[in-house]
C-alpha atoms as a PDB file:
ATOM      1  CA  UNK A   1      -0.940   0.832 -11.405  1.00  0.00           C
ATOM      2  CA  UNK A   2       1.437   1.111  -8.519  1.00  0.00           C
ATOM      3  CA  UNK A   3       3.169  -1.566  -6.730  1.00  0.00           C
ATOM      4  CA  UNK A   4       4.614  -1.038  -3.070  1.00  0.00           C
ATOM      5  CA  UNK A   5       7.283  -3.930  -1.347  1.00  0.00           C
ATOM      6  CA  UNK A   6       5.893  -3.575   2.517  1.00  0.00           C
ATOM      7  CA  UNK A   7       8.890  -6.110   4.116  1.00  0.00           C
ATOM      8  CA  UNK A   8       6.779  -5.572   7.701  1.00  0.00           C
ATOM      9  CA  UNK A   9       3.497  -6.884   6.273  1.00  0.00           C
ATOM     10  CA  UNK A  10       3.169 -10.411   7.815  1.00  0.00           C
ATOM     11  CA  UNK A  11      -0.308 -11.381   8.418  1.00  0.00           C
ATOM     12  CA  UNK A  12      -4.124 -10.573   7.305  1.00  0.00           C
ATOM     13  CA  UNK A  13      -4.135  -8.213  10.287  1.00  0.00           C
ATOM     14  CA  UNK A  14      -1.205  -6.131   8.368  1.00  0.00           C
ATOM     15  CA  UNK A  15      -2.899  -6.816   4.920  1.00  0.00           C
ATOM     16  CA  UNK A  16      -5.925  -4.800   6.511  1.00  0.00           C
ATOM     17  CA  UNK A  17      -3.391  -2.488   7.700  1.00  0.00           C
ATOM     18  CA  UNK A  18      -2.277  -1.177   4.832  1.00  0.00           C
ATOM     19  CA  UNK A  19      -5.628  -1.352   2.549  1.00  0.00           C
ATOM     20  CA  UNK A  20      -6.861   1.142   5.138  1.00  0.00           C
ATOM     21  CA  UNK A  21      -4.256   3.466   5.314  1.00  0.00           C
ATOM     22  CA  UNK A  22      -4.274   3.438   1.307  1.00  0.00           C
ATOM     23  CA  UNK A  23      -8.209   4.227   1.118  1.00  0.00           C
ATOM     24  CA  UNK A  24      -8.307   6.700   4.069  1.00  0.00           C
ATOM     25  CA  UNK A  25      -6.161   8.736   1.356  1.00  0.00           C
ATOM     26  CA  UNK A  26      -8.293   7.447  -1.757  1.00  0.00           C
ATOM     27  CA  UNK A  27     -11.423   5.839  -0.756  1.00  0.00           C
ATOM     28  CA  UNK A  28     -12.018   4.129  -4.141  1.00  0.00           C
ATOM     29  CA  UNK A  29      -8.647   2.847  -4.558  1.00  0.00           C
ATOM     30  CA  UNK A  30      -8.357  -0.684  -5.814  1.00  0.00           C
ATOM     31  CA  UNK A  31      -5.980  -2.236  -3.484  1.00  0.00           C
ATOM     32  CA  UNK A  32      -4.392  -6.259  -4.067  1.00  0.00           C
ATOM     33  CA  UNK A  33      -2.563  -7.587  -1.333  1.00  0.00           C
ATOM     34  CA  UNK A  34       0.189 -10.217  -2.001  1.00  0.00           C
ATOM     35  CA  UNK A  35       1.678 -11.571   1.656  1.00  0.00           C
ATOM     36  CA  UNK A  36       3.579 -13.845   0.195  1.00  0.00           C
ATOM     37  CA  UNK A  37       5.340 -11.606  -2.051  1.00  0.00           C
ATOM     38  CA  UNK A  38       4.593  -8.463   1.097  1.00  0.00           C
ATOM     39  CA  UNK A  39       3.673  -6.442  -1.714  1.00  0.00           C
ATOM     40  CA  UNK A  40       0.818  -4.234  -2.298  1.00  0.00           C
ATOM     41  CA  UNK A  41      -0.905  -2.789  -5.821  1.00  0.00           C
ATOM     42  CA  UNK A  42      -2.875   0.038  -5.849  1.00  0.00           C
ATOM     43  CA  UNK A  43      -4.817   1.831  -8.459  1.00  0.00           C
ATOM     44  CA  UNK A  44      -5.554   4.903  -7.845  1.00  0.00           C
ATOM     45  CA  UNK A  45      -7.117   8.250  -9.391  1.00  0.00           C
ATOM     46  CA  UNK A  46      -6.980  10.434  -6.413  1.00  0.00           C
ATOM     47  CA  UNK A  47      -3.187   9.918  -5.115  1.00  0.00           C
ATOM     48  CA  UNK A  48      -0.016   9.483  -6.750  1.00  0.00           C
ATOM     49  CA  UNK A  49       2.531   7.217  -6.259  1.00  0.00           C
ATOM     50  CA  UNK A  50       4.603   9.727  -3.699  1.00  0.00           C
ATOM     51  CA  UNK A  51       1.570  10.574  -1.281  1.00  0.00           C
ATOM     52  CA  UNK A  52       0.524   6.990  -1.033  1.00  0.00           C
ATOM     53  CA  UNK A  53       3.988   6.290   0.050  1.00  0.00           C
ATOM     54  CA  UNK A  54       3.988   9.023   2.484  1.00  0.00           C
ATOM     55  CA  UNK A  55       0.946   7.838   3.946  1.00  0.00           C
ATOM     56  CA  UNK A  56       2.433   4.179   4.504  1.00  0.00           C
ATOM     57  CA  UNK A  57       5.414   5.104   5.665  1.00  0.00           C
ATOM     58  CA  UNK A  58       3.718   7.930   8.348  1.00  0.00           C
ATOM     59  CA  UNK A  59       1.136   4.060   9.160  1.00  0.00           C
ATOM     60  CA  UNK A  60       4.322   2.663   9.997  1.00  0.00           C
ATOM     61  CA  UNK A  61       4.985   1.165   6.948  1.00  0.00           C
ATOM     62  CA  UNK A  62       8.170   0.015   5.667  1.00  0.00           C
ATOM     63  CA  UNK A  63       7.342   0.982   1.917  1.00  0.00           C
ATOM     64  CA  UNK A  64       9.438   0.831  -1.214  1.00  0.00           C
ATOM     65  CA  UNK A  65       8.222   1.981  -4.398  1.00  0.00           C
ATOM     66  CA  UNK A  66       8.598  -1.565  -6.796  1.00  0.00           C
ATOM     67  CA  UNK A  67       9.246  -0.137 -10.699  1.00  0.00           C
ATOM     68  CA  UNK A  68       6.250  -1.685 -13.183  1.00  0.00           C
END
């Protein structure tokens, strides 16, 4: 499981955001939004930790990798 700090996601709007942008690079990717934390976990088996940062960061995304 990998856990993402996204200090620009605000609102449901951004929430949907940045579940998108983490299944257009792994479509079955569980995703778990927590806005009042701004963090995101994802569980993925088709992307690792480094692409799925890539891809929220290129979104727009601030991202920072959060250590399990």
């Amino acid at each position: 499981m990998l856990r993402f700090k996204i200090p620009n996601m605000a609102c449901g709007g951004c929430a949907k955001g940045v579940t998108a942008t983490l299944r257009e690079v792994d479509p079955n990717a569980v995703v778990q939004v927590s806005l009042e934390h701004r963090e995101v976990t994802v569980e993925s088996k088709a992307a690792g930790a480094d692409t799925l940062d890539r891809a929220l960061r290129d979104a727009g995304w601030k991202s920072e990798r959060v250590a399990a």
